[in-house]
PDB file of N, CA and C in Angstrom:
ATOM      1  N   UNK A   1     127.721  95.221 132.761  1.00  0.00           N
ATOM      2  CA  UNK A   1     126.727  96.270 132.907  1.00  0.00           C
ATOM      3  C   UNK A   1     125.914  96.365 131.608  1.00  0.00           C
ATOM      4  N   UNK A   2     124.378  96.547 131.718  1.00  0.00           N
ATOM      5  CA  UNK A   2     123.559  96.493 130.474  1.00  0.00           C
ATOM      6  C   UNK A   2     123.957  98.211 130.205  1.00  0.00           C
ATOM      7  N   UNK A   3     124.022  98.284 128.753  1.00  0.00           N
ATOM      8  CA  UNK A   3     123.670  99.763 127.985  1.00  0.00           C
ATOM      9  C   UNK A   3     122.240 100.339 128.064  1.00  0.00           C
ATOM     10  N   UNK A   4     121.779 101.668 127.761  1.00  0.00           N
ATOM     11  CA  UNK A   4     120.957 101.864 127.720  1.00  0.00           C
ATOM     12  C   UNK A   4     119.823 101.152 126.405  1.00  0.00           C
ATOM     13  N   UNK A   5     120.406 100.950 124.899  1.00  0.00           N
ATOM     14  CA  UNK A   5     120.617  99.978 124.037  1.00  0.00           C
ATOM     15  C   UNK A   5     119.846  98.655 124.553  1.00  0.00           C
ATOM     16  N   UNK A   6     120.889  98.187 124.930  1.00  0.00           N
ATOM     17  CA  UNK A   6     120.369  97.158 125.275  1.00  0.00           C
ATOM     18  C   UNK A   6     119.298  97.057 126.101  1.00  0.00           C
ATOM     19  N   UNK A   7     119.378  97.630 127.099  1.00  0.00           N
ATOM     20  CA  UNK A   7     117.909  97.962 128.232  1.00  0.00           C
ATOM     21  C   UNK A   7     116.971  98.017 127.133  1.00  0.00           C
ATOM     22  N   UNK A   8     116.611  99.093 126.489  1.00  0.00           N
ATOM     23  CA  UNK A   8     115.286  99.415 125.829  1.00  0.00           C
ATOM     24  C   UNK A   8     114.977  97.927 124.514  1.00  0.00           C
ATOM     25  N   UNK A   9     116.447  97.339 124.322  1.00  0.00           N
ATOM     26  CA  UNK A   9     115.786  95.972 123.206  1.00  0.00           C
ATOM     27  C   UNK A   9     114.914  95.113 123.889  1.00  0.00           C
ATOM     28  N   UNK A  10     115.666  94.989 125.376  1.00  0.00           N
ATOM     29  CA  UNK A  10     115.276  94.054 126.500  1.00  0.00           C
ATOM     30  C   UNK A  10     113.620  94.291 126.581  1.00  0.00           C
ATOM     31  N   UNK A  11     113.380  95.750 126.407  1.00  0.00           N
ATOM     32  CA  UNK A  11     111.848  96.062 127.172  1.00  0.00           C
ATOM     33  C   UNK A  11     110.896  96.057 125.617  1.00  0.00           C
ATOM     34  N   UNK A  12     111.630  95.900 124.641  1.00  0.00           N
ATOM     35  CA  UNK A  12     110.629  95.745 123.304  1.00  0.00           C
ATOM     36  C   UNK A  12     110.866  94.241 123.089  1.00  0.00           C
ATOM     37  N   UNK A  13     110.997  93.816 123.636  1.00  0.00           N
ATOM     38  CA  UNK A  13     111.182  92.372 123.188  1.00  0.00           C
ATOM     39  C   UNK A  13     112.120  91.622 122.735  1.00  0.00           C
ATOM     40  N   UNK A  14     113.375  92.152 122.455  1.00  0.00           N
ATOM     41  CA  UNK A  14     114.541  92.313 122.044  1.00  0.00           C
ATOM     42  C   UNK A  14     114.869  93.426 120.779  1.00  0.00           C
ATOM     43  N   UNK A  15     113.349  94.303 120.079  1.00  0.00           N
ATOM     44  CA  UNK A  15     113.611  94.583 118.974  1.00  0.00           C
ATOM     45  C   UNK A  15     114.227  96.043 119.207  1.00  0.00           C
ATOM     46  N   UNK A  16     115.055  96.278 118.140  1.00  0.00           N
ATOM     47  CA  UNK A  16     115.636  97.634 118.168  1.00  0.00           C
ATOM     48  C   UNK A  16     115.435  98.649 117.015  1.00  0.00           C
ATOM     49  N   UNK A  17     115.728  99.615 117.064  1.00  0.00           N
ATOM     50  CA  UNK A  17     115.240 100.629 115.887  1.00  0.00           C
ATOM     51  C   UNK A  17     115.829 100.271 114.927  1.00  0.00           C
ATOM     52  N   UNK A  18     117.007  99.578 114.943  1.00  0.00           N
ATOM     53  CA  UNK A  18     117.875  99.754 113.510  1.00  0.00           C
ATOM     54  C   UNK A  18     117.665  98.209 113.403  1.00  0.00           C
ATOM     55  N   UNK A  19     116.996  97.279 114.132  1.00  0.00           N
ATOM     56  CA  UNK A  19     116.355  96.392 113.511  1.00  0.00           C
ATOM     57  C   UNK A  19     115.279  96.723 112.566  1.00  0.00           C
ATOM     58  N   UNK A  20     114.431  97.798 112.836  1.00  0.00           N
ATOM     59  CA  UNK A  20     113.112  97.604 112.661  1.00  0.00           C
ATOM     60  C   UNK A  20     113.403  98.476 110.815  1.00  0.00           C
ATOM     61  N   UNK A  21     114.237  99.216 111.021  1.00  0.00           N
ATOM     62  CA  UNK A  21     114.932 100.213 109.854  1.00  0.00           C
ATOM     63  C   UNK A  21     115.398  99.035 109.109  1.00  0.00           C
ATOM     64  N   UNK A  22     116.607  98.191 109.030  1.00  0.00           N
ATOM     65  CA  UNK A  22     116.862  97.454 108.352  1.00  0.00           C
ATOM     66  C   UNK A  22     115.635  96.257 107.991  1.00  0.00           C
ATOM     67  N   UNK A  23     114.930  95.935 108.395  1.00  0.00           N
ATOM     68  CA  UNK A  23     113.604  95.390 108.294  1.00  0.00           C
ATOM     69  C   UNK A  23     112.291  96.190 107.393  1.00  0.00           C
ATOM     70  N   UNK A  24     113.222  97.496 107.020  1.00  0.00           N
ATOM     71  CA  UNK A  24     111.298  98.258 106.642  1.00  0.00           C
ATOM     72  C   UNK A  24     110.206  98.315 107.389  1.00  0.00           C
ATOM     73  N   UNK A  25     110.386  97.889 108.664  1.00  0.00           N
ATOM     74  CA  UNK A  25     109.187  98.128 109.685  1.00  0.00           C
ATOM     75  C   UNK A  25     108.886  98.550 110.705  1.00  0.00           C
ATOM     76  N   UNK A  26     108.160  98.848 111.268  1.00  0.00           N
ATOM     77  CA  UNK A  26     107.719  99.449 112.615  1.00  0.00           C
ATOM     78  C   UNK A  26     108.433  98.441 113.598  1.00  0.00           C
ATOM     79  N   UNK A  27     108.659  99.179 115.018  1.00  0.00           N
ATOM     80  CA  UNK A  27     109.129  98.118 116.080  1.00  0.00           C
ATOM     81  C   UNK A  27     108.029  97.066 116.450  1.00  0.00           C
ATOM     82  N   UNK A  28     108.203  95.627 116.555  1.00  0.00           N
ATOM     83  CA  UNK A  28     107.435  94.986 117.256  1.00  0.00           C
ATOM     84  C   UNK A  28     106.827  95.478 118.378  1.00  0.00           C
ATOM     85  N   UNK A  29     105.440  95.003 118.693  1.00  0.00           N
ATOM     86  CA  UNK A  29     104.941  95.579 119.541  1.00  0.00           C
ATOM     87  C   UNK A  29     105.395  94.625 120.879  1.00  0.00           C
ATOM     88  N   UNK A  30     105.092  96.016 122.011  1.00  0.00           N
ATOM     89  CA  UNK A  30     104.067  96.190 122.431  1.00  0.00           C
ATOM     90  C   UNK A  30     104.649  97.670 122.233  1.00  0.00           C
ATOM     91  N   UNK A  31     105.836  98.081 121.653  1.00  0.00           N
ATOM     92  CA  UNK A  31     105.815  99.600 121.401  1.00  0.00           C
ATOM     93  C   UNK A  31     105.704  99.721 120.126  1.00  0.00           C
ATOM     94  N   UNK A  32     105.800  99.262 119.373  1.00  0.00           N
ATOM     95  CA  UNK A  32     105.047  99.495 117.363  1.00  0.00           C
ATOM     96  C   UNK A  32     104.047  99.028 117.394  1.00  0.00           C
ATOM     97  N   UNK A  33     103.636  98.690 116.245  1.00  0.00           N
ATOM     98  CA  UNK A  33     103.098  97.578 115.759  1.00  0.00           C
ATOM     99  C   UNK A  33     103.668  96.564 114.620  1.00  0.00           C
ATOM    100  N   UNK A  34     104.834  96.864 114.284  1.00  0.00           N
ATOM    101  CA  UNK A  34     105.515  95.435 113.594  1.00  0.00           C
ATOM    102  C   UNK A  34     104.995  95.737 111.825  1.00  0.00           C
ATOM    103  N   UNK A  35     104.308  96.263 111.612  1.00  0.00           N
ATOM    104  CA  UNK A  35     103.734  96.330 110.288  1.00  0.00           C
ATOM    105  C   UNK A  35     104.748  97.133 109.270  1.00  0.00           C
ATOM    106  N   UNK A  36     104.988  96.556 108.229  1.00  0.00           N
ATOM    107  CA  UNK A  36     106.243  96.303 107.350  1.00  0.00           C
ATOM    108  C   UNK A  36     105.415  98.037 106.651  1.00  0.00           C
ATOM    109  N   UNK A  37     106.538  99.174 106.444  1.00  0.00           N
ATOM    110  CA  UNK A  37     106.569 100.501 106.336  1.00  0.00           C
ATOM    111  C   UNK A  37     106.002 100.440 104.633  1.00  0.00           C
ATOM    112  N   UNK A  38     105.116 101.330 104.028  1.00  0.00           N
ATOM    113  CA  UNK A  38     104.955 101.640 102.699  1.00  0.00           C
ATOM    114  C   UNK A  38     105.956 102.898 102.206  1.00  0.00           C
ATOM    115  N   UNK A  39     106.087 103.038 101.320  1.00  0.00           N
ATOM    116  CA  UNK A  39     106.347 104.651 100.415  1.00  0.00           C
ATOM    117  C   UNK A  39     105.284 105.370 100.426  1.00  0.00           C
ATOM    118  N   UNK A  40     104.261 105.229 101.054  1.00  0.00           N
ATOM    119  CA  UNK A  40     103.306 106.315 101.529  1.00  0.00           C
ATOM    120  C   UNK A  40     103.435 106.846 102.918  1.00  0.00           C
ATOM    121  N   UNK A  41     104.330 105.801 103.830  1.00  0.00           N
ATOM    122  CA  UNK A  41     104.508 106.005 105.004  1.00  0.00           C
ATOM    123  C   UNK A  41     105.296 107.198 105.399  1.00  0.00           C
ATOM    124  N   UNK A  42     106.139 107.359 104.571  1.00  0.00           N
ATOM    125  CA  UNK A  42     107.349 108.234 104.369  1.00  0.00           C
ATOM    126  C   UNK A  42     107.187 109.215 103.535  1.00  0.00           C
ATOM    127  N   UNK A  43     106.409 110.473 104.203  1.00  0.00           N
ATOM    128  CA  UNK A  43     106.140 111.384 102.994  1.00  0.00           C
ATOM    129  C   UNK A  43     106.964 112.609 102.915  1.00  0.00           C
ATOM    130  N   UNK A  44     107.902 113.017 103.950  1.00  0.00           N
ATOM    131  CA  UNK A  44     108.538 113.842 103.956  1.00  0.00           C
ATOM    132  C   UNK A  44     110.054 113.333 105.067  1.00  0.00           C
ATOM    133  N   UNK A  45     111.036 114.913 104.981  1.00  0.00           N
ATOM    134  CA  UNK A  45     111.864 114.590 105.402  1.00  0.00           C
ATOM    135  C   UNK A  45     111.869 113.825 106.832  1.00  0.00           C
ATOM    136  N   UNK A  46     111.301 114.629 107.451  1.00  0.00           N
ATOM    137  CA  UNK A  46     110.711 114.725 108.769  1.00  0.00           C
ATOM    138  C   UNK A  46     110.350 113.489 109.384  1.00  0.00           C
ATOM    139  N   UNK A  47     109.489 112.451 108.661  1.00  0.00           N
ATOM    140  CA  UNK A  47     109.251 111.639 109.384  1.00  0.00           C
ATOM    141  C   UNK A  47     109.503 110.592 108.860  1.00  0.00           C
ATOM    142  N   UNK A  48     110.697 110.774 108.132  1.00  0.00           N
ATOM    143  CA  UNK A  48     112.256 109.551 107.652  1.00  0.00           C
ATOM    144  C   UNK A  48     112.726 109.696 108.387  1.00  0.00           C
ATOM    145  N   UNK A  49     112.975 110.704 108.929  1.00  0.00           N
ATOM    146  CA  UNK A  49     114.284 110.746 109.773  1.00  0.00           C
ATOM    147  C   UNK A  49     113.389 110.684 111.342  1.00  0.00           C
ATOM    148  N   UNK A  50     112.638 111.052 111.457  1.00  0.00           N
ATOM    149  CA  UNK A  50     112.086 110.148 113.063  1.00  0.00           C
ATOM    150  C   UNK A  50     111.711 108.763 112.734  1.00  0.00           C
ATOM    151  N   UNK A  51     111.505 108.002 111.906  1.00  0.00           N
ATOM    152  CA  UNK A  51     111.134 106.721 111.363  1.00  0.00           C
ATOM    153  C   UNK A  51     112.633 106.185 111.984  1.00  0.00           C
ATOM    154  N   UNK A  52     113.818 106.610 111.255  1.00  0.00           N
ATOM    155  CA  UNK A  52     114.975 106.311 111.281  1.00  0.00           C
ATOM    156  C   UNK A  52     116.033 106.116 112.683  1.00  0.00           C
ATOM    157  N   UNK A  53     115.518 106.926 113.250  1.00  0.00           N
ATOM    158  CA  UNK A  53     115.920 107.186 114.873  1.00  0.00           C
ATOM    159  C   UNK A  53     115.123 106.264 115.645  1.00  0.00           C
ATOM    160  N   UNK A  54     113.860 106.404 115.741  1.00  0.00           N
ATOM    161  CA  UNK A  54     113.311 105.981 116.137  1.00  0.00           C
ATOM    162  C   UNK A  54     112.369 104.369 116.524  1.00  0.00           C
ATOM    163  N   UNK A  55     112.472 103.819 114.702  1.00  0.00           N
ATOM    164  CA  UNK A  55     111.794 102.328 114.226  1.00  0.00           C
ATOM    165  C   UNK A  55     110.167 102.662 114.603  1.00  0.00           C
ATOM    166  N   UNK A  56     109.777 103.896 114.773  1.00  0.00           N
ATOM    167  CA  UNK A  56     108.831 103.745 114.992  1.00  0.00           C
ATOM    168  C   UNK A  56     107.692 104.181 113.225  1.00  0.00           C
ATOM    169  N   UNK A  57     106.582 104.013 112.741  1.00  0.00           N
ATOM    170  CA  UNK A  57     105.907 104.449 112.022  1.00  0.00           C
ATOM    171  C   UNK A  57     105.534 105.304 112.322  1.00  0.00           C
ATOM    172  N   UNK A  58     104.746 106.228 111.522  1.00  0.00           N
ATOM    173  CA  UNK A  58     103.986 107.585 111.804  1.00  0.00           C
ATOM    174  C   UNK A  58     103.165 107.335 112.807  1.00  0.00           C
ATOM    175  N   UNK A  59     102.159 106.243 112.773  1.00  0.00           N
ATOM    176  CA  UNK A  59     100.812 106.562 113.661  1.00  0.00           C
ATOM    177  C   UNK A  59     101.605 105.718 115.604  1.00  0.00           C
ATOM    178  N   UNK A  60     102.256 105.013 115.071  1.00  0.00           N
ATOM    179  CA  UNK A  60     102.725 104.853 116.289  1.00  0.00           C
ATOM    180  C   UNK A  60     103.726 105.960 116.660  1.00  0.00           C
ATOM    181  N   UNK A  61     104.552 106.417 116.071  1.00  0.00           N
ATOM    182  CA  UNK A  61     105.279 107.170 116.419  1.00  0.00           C
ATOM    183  C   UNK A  61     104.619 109.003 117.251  1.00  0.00           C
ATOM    184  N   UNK A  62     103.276 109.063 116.506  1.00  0.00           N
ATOM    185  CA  UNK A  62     102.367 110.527 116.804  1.00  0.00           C
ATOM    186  C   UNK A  62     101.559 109.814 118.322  1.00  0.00           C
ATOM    187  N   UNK A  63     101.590 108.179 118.755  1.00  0.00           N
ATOM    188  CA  UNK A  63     100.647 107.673 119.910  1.00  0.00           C
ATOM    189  C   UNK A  63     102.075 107.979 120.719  1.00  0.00           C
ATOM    190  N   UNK A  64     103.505 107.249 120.480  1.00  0.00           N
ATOM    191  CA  UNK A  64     104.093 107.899 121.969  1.00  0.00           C
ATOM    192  C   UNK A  64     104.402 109.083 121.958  1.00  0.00           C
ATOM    193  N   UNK A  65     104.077 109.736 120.825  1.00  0.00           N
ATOM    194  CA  UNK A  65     104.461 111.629 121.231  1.00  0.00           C
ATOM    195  C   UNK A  65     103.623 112.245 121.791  1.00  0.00           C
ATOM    196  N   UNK A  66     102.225 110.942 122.029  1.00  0.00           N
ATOM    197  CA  UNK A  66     101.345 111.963 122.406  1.00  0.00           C
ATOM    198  C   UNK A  66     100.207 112.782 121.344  1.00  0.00           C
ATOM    199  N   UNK A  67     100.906 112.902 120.813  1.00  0.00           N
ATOM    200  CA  UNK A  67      99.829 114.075 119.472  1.00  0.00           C
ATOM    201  C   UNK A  67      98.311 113.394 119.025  1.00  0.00           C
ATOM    202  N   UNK A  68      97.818 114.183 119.144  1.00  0.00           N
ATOM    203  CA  UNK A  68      96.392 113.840 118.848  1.00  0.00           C
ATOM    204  C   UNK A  68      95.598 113.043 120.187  1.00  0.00           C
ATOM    205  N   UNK A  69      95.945 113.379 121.068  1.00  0.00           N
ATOM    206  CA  UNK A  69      95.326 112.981 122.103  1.00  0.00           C
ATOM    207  C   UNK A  69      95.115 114.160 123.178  1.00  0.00           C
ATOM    208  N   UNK A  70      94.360 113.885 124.471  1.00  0.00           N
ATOM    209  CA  UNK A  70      94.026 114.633 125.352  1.00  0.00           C
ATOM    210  C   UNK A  70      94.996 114.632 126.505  1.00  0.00           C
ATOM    211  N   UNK A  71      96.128 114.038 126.260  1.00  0.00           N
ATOM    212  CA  UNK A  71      97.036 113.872 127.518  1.00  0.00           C
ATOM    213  C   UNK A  71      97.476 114.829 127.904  1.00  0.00           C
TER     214      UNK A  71
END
């Protein structure tokens, strides 16, 4: 039986958050964009620790939350 884990590596391409964390970077796309994280990226607690959970960067991370859009 696949994990949920595994399901979601399957649907990013194989990449996973704590790939993308141990990597310094955003998830490969087609859900990141793959682009290796700055110390500007990370300006507060807040979005280390959704960076961290997540593998996602800020601006990708604010496109699947939605924020800043009309959805």
């Amino acid at each position: 039986m696949t994990t949920i884990p595994e399901f979601l590596a399957r649907l990013a391409g194989g990449d996973t958050p704590q790939a993308a964390v141990d990597d310094a970077r955003c998830l490969l796309p087609p859900i990141g964009c793959g682009q290796p994280l700055t110390a500007t990226d990370l300006t507060d607690q807040e979005t280390a620790r959704e960076w961290h959970l997540s593998g996602l960067c800020p601006p990708c991370f604010s496109r699947a939350a939605g924020e800043g859009s009309d959805a």
